[in-house]
N, C-alpha and C. Protein backbone atom coordinates (compact mmCIF):
# COMPACT_ATOMS: atom_id res chain seq x y z
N UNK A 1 -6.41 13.29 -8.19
CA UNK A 1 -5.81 12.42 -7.20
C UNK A 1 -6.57 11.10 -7.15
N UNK A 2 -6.14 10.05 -6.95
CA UNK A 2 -6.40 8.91 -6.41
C UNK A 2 -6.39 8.19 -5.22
N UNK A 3 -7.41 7.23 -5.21
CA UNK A 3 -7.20 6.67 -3.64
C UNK A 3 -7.26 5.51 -3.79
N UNK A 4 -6.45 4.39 -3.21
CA UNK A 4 -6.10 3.24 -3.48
C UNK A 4 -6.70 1.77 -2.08
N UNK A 5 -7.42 1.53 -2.08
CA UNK A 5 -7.51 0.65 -0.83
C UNK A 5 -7.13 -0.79 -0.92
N UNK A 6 -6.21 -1.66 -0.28
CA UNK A 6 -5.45 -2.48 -0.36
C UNK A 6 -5.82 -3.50 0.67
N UNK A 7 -6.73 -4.10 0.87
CA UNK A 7 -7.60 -4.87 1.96
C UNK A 7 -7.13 -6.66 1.67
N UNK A 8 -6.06 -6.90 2.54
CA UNK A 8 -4.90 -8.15 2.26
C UNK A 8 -5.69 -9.00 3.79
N UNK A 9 -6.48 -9.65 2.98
CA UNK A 9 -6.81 -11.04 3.78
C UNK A 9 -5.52 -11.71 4.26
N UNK A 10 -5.34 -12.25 4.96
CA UNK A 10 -4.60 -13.40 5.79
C UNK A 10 -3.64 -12.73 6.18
N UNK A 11 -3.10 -11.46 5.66
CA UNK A 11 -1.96 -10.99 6.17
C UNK A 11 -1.98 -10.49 7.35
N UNK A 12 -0.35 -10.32 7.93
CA UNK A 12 -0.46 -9.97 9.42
C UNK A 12 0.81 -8.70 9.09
N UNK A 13 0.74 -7.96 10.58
CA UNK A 13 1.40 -6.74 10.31
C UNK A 13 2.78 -6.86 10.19
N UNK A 14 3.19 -7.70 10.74
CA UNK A 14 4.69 -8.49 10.73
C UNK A 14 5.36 -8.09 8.90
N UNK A 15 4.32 -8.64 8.16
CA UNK A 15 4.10 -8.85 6.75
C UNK A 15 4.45 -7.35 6.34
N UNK A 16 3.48 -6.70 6.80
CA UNK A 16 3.78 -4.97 6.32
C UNK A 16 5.22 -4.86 6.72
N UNK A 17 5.46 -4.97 7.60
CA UNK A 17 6.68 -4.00 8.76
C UNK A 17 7.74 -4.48 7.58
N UNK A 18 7.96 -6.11 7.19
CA UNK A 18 8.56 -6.55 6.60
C UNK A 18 9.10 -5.73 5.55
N UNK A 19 8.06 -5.32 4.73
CA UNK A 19 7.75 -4.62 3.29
C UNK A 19 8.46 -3.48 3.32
N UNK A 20 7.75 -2.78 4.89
CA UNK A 20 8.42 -2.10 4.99
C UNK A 20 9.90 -1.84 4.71
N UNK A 21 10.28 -2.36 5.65
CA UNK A 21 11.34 -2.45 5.72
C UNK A 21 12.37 -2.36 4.56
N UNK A 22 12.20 -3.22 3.87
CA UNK A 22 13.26 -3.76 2.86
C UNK A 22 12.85 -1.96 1.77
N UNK A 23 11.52 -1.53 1.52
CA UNK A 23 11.45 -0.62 0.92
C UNK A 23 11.86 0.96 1.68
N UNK A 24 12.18 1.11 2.66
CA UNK A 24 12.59 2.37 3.66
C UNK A 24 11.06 3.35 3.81
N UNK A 25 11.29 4.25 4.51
CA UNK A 25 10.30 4.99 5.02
C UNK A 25 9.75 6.57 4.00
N UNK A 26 10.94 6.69 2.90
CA UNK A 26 11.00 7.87 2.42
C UNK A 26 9.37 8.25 1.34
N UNK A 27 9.28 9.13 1.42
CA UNK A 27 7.67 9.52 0.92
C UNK A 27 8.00 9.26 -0.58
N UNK A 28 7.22 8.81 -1.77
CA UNK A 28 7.59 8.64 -3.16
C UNK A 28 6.85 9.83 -3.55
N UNK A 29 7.86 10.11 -4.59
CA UNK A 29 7.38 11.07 -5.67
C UNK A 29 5.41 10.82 -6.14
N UNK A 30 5.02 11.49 -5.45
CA UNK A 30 3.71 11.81 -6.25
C UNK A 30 2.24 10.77 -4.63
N UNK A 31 3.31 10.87 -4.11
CA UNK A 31 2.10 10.11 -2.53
C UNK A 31 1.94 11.34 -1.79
N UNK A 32 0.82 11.65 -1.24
CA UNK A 32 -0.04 12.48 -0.09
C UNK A 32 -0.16 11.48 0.96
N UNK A 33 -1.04 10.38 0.94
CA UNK A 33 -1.10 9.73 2.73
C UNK A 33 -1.05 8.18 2.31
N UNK A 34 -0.29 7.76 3.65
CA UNK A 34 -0.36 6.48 3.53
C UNK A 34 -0.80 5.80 4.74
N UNK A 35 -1.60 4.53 5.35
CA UNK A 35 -2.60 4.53 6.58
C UNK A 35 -2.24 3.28 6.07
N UNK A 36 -1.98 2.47 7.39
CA UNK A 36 -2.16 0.85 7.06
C UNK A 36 -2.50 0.93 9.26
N UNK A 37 -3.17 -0.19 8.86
CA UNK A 37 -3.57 -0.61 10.21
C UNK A 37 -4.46 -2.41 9.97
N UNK A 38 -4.18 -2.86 11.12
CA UNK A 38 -4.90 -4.38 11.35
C UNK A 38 -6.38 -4.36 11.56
N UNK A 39 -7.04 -5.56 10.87
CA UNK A 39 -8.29 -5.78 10.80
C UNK A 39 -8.75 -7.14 11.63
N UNK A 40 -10.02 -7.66 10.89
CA UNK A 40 -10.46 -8.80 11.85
C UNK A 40 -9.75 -9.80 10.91
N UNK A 41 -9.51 -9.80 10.02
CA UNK A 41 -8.68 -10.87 8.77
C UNK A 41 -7.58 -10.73 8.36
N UNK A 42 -7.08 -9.49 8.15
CA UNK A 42 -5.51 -9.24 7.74
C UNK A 42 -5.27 -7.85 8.52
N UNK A 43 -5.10 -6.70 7.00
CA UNK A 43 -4.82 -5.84 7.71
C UNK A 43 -5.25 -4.53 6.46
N UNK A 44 -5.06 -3.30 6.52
CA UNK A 44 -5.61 -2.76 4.94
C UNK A 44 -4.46 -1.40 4.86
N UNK A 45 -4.36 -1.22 3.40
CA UNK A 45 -3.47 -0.22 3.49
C UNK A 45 -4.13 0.57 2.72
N UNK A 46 -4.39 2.06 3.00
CA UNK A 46 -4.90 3.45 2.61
C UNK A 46 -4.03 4.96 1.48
N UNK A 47 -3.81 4.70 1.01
CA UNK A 47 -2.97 5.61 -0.27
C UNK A 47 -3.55 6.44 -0.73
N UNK A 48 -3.20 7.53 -0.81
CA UNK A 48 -3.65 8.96 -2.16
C UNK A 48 -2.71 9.43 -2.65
N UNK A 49 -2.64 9.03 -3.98
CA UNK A 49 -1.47 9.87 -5.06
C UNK A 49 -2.39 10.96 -6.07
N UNK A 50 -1.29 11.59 -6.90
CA UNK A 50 -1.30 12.44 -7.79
C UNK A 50 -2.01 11.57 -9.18
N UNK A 51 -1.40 10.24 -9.00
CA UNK A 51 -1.54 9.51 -10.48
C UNK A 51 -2.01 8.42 -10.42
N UNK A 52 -3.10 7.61 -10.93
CA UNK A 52 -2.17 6.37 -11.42
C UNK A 52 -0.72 6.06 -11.86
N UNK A 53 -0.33 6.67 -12.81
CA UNK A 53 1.29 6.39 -13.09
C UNK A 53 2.03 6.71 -12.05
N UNK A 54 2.05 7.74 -10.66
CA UNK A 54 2.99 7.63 -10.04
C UNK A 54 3.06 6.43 -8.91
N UNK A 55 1.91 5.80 -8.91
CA UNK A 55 1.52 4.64 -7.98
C UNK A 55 2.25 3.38 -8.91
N UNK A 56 2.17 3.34 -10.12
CA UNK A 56 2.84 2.30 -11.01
C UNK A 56 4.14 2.18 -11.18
N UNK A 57 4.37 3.42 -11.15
CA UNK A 57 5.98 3.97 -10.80
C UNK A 57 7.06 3.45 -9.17
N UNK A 58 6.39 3.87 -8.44
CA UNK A 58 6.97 3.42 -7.10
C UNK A 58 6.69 1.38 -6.82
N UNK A 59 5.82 1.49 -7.72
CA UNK A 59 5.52 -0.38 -7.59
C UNK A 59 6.82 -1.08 -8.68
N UNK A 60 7.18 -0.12 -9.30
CA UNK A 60 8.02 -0.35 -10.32
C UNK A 60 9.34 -0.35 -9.93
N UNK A 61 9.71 0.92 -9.14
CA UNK A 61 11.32 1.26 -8.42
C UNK A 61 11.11 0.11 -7.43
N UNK A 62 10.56 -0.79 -7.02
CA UNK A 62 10.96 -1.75 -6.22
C UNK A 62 10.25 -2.35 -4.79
N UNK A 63 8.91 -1.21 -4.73
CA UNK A 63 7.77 -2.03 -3.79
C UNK A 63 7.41 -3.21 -4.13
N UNK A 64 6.43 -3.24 -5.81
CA UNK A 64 5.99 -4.39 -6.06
C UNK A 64 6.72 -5.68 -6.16
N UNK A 65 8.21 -6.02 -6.09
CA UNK A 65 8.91 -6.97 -5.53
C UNK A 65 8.99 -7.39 -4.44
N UNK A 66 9.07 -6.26 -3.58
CA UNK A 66 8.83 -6.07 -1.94
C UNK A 66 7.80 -7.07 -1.79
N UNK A 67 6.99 -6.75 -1.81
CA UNK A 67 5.27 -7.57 -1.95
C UNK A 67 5.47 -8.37 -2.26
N UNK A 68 5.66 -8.97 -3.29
CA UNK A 68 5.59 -10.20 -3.99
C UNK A 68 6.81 -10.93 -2.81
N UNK A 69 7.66 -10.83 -2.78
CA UNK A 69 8.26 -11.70 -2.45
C UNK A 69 7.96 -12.51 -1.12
N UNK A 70 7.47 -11.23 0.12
CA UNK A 70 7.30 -11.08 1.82
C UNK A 70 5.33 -11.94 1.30
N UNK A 71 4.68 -11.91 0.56
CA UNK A 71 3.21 -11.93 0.78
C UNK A 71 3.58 -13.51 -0.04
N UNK A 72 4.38 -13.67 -1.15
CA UNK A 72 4.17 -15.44 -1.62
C UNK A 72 4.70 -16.34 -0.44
N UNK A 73 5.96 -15.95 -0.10
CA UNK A 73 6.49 -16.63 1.09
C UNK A 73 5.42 -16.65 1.80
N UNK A 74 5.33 -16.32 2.73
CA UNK A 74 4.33 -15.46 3.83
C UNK A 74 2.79 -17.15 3.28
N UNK A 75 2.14 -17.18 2.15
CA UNK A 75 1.40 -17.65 1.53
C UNK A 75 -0.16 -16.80 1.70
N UNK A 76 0.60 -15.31 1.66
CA UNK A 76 -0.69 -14.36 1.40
C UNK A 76 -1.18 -14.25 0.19
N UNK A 77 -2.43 -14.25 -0.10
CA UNK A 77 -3.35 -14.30 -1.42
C UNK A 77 -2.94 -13.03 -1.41
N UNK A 78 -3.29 -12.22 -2.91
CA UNK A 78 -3.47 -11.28 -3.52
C UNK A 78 -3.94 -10.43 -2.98
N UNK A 79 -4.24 -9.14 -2.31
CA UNK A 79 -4.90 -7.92 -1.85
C UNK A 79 -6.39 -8.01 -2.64
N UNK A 80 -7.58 -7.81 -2.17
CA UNK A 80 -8.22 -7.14 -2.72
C UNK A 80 -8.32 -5.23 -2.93
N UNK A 81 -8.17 -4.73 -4.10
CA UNK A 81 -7.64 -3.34 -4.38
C UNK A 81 -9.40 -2.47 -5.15
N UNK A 82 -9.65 -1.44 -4.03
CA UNK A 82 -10.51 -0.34 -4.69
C UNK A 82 -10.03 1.08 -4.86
N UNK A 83 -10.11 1.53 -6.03
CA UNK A 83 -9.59 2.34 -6.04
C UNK A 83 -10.65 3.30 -7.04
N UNK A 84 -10.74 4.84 -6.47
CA UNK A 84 -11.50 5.69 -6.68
C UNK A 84 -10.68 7.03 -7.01
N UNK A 85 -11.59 7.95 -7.15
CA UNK A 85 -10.71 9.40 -7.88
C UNK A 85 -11.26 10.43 -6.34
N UNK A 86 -10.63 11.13 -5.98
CA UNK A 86 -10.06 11.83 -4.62
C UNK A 86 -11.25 13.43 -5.10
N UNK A 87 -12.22 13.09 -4.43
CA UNK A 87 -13.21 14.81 -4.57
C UNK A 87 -12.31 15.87 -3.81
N UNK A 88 -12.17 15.37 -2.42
CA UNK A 88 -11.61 16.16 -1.96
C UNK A 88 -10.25 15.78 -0.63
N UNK A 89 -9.29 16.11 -0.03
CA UNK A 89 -8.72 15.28 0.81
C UNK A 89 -8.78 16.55 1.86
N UNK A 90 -8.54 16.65 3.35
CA UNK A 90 -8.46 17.56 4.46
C UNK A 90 -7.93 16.37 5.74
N UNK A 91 -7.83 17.58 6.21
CA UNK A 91 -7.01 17.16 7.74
C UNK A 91 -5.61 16.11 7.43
N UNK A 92 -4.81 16.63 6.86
CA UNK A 92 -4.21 15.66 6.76
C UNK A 92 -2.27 16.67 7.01
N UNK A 93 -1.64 16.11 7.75
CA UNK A 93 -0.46 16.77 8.78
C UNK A 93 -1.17 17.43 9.76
C-alpha cells in the first residue's frame, strides 16, 4: 500500500469542494482513506491505495483534469506530494 500526502499551498477548501464536485464522491477502485482538511497556508489531502498504478489510474479517469483545471484558474501552484509505502494502516471505519 501507499500513502500519498498532497500539501497545496495557497489553496482554499472552496478549491477541494470544487474538485470535488465535478469528480463525485464514489470510492475508486484500489483507495482505502481519503482525509483532506485546512491548514495555516492551504489545505492537505491524505490517501492510501493498493498501488501506485491505481492512484495513476483514477488521475487518469478524470481527477487529474479536475485539478488542473479548478487549481490553474484558482492560480494555485502545484501541490507539494510525499509519498511513502504503508507498514501498517488501523482504525480506519
Amino acid at each position: 500500500m501507499i500513502c500519498r500526502i498532497y500539501d497545496v499551498q495557497g489553496g482554499k477548501l472552496e478549491h477541494y469542494d470544487a474538485v470535488s464536485e465535478r469528480i463525485g464522491t464514489d470510492k475508486p477502485d484500489g483507495a482505502h482513506l481519503h482525509i483532506a482538511g485546512a491548514t495555516d497556508g492551504g489545505f492537505m489531502v491524505i490517501e492510501v491505495w493498493d498501488s501506485p498504478e491505481h492512484i495513476d489510474r483514477y488521475m487518469e479517469q478524470g481527477l487529474g483534469q479536475a485539478i488542473e483545471e479548478v487549481m490553474q484558474e484558482a492560480g494555485v501552484p502545484e501541490p507539494k506530494v510525499t509519498e511513502f509505502e504503508v507498514h501498517k494502516l488501523d482504525w480506519v471505519g
